[in-house]
C-alpha atoms as a PDB file:
ATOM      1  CA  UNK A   1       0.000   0.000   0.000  1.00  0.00           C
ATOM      2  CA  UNK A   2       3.024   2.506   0.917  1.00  0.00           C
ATOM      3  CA  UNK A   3       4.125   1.890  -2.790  1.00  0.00           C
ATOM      4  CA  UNK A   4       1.048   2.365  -4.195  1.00  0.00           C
ATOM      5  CA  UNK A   5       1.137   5.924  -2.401  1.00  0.00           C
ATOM      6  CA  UNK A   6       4.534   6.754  -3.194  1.00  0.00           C
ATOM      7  CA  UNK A   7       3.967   5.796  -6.880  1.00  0.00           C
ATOM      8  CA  UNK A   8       2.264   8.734  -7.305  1.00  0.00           C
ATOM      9  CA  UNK A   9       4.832  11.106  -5.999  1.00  0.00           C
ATOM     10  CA  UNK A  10       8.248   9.534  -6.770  1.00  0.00           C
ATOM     11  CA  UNK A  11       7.972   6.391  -9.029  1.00  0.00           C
ATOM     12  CA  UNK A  12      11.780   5.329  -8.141  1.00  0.00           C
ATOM     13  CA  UNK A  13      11.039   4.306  -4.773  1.00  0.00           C
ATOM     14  CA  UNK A  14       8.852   1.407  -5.990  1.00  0.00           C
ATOM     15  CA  UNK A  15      11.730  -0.570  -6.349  1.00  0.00           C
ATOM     16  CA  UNK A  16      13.085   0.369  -2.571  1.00  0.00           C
ATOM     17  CA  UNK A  17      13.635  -2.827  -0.160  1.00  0.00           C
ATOM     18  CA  UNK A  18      12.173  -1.564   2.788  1.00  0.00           C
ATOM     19  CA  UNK A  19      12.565  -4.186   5.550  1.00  0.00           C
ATOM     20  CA  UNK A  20      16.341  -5.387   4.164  1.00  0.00           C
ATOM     21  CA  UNK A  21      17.971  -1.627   4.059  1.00  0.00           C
ATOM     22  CA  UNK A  22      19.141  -1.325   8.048  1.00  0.00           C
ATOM     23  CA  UNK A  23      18.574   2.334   8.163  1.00  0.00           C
ATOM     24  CA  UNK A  24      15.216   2.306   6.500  1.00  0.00           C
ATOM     25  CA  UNK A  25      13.984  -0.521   8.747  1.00  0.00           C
ATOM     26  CA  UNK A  26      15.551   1.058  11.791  1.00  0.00           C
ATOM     27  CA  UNK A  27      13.177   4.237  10.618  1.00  0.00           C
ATOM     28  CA  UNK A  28       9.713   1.561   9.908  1.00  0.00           C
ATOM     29  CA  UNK A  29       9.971  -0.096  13.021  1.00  0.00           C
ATOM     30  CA  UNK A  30      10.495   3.267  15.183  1.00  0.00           C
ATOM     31  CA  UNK A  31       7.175   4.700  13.345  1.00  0.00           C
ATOM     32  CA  UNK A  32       5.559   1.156  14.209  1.00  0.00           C
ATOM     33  CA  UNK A  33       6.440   1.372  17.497  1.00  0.00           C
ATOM     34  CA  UNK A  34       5.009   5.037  18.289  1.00  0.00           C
ATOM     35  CA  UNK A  35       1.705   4.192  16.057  1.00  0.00           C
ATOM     36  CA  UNK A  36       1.047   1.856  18.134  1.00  0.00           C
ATOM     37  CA  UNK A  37       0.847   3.659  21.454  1.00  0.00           C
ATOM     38  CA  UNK A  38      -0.574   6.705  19.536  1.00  0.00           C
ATOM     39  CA  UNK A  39      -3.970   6.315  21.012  1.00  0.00           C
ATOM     40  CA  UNK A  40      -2.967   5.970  24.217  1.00  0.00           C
ATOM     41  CA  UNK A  41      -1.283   9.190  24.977  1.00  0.00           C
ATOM     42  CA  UNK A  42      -4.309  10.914  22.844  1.00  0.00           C
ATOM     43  CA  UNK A  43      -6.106  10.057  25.477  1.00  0.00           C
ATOM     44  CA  UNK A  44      -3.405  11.343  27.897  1.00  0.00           C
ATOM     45  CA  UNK A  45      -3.276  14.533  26.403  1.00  0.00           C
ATOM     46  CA  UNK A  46      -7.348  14.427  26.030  1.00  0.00           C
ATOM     47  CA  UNK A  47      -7.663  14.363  29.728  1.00  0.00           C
ATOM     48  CA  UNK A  48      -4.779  16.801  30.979  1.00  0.00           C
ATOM     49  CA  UNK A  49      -6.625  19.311  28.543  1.00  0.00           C
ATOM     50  CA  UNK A  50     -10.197  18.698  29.889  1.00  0.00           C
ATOM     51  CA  UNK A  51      -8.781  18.399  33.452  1.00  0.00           C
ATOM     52  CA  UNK A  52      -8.163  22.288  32.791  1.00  0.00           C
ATOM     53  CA  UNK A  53     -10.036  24.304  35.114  1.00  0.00           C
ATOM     54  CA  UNK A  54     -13.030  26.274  33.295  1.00  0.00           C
ATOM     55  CA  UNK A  55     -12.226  29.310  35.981  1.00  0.00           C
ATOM     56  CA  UNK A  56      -9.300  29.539  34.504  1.00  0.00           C
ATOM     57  CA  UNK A  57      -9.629  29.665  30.768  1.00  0.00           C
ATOM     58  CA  UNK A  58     -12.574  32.001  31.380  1.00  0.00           C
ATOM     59  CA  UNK A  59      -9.874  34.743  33.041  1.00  0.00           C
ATOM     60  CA  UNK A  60      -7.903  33.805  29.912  1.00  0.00           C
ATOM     61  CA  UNK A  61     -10.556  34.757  27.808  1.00  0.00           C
ATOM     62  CA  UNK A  62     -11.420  37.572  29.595  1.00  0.00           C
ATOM     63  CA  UNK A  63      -7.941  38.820  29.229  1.00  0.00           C
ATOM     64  CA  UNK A  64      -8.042  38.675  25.661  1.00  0.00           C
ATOM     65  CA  UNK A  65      -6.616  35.122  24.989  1.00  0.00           C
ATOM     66  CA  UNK A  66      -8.316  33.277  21.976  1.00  0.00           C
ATOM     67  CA  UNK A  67      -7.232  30.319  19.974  1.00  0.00           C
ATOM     68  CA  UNK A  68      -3.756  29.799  19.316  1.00  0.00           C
ATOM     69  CA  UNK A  69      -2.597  32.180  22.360  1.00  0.00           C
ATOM     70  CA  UNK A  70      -5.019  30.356  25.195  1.00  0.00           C
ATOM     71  CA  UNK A  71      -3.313  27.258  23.830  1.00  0.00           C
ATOM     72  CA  UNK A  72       0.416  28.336  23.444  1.00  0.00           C
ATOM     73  CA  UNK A  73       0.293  30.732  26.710  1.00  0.00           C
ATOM     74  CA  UNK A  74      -1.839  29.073  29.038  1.00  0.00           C
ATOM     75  CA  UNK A  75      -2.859  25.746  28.189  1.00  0.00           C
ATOM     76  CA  UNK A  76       0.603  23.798  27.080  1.00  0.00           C
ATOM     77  CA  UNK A  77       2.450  25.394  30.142  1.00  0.00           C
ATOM     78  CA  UNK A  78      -0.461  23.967  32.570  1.00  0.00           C
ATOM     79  CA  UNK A  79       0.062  20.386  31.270  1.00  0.00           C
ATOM     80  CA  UNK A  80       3.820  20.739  30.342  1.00  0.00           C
ATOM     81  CA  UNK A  81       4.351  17.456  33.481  1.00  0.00           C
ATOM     82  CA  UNK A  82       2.175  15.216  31.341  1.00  0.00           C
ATOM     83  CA  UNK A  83       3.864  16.535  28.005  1.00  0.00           C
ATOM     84  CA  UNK A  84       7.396  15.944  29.631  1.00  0.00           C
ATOM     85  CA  UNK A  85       5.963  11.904  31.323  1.00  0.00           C
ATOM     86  CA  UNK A  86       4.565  11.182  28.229  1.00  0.00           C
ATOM     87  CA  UNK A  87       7.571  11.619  26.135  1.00  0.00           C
ATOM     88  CA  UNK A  88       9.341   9.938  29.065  1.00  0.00           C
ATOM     89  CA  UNK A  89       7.375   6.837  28.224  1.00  0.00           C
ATOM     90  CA  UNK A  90       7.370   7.455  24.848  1.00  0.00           C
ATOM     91  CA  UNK A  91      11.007   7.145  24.843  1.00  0.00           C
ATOM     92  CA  UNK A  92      10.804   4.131  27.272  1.00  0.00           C
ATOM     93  CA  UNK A  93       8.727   2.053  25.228  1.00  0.00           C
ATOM     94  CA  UNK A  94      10.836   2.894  21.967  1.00  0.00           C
ATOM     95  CA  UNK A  95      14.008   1.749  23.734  1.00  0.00           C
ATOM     96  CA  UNK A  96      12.515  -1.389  24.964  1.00  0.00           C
ATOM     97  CA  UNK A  97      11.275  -1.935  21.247  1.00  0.00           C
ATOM     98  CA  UNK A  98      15.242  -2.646  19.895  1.00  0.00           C
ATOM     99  CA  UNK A  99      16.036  -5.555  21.787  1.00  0.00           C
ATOM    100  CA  UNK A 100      20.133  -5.625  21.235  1.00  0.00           C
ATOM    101  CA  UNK A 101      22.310  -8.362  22.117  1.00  0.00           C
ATOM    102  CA  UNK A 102      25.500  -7.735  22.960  1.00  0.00           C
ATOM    103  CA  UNK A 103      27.184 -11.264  23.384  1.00  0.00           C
END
């Protein structure tokens, strides 16, 4: 399906081994890896954002905050311990994904 997509844009890369190149495969099974948990911290991030008190985007607002500014200015920095876990564990789980051997 990927090379079905990319014959559109670059025919050339139809004839790429994906899994057998060591860098390219390194690069597939990272993206696996943090598809699969993808969900998970959307719901992370869902409920740090909800858990948001209403008081407080309301003085925001009041302020003259809208969109992009109540987001980057008051938002983000609120829930900047879950942002900094979750790529804790995002890193975590990607390490543990590249089981090396070294004997």
């Amino acid at each position: 399906m990927l090379n079905y997509f990319l014959s559109w844009f670059q025919p050339s890369m139809l004839d790429s081994e994906w899994l057998s190149d060591p860098h390219r495969s390194l690069l597939i099974v990272a993206i696996a890896e943090g598809y699969k948990f993808a969900a998970v911290y959307m719901v992370i991030f869902y409920s740090a954002l909800i858990s948001i008190s209403e008081e407080v985007i309301e003085a925001a607002r009041m302020d003259g905050a809208s969109g992009w500014k109540l987001y980057r200015y008051i938002k983000l920095p609120m829930i900047k311990g879950i942002i900094f876990t979750s790529i804790i564990l995002v890193l975590n789980g990607s390490l543990k994904s590249f089981d090396i051997r070294t004997c």
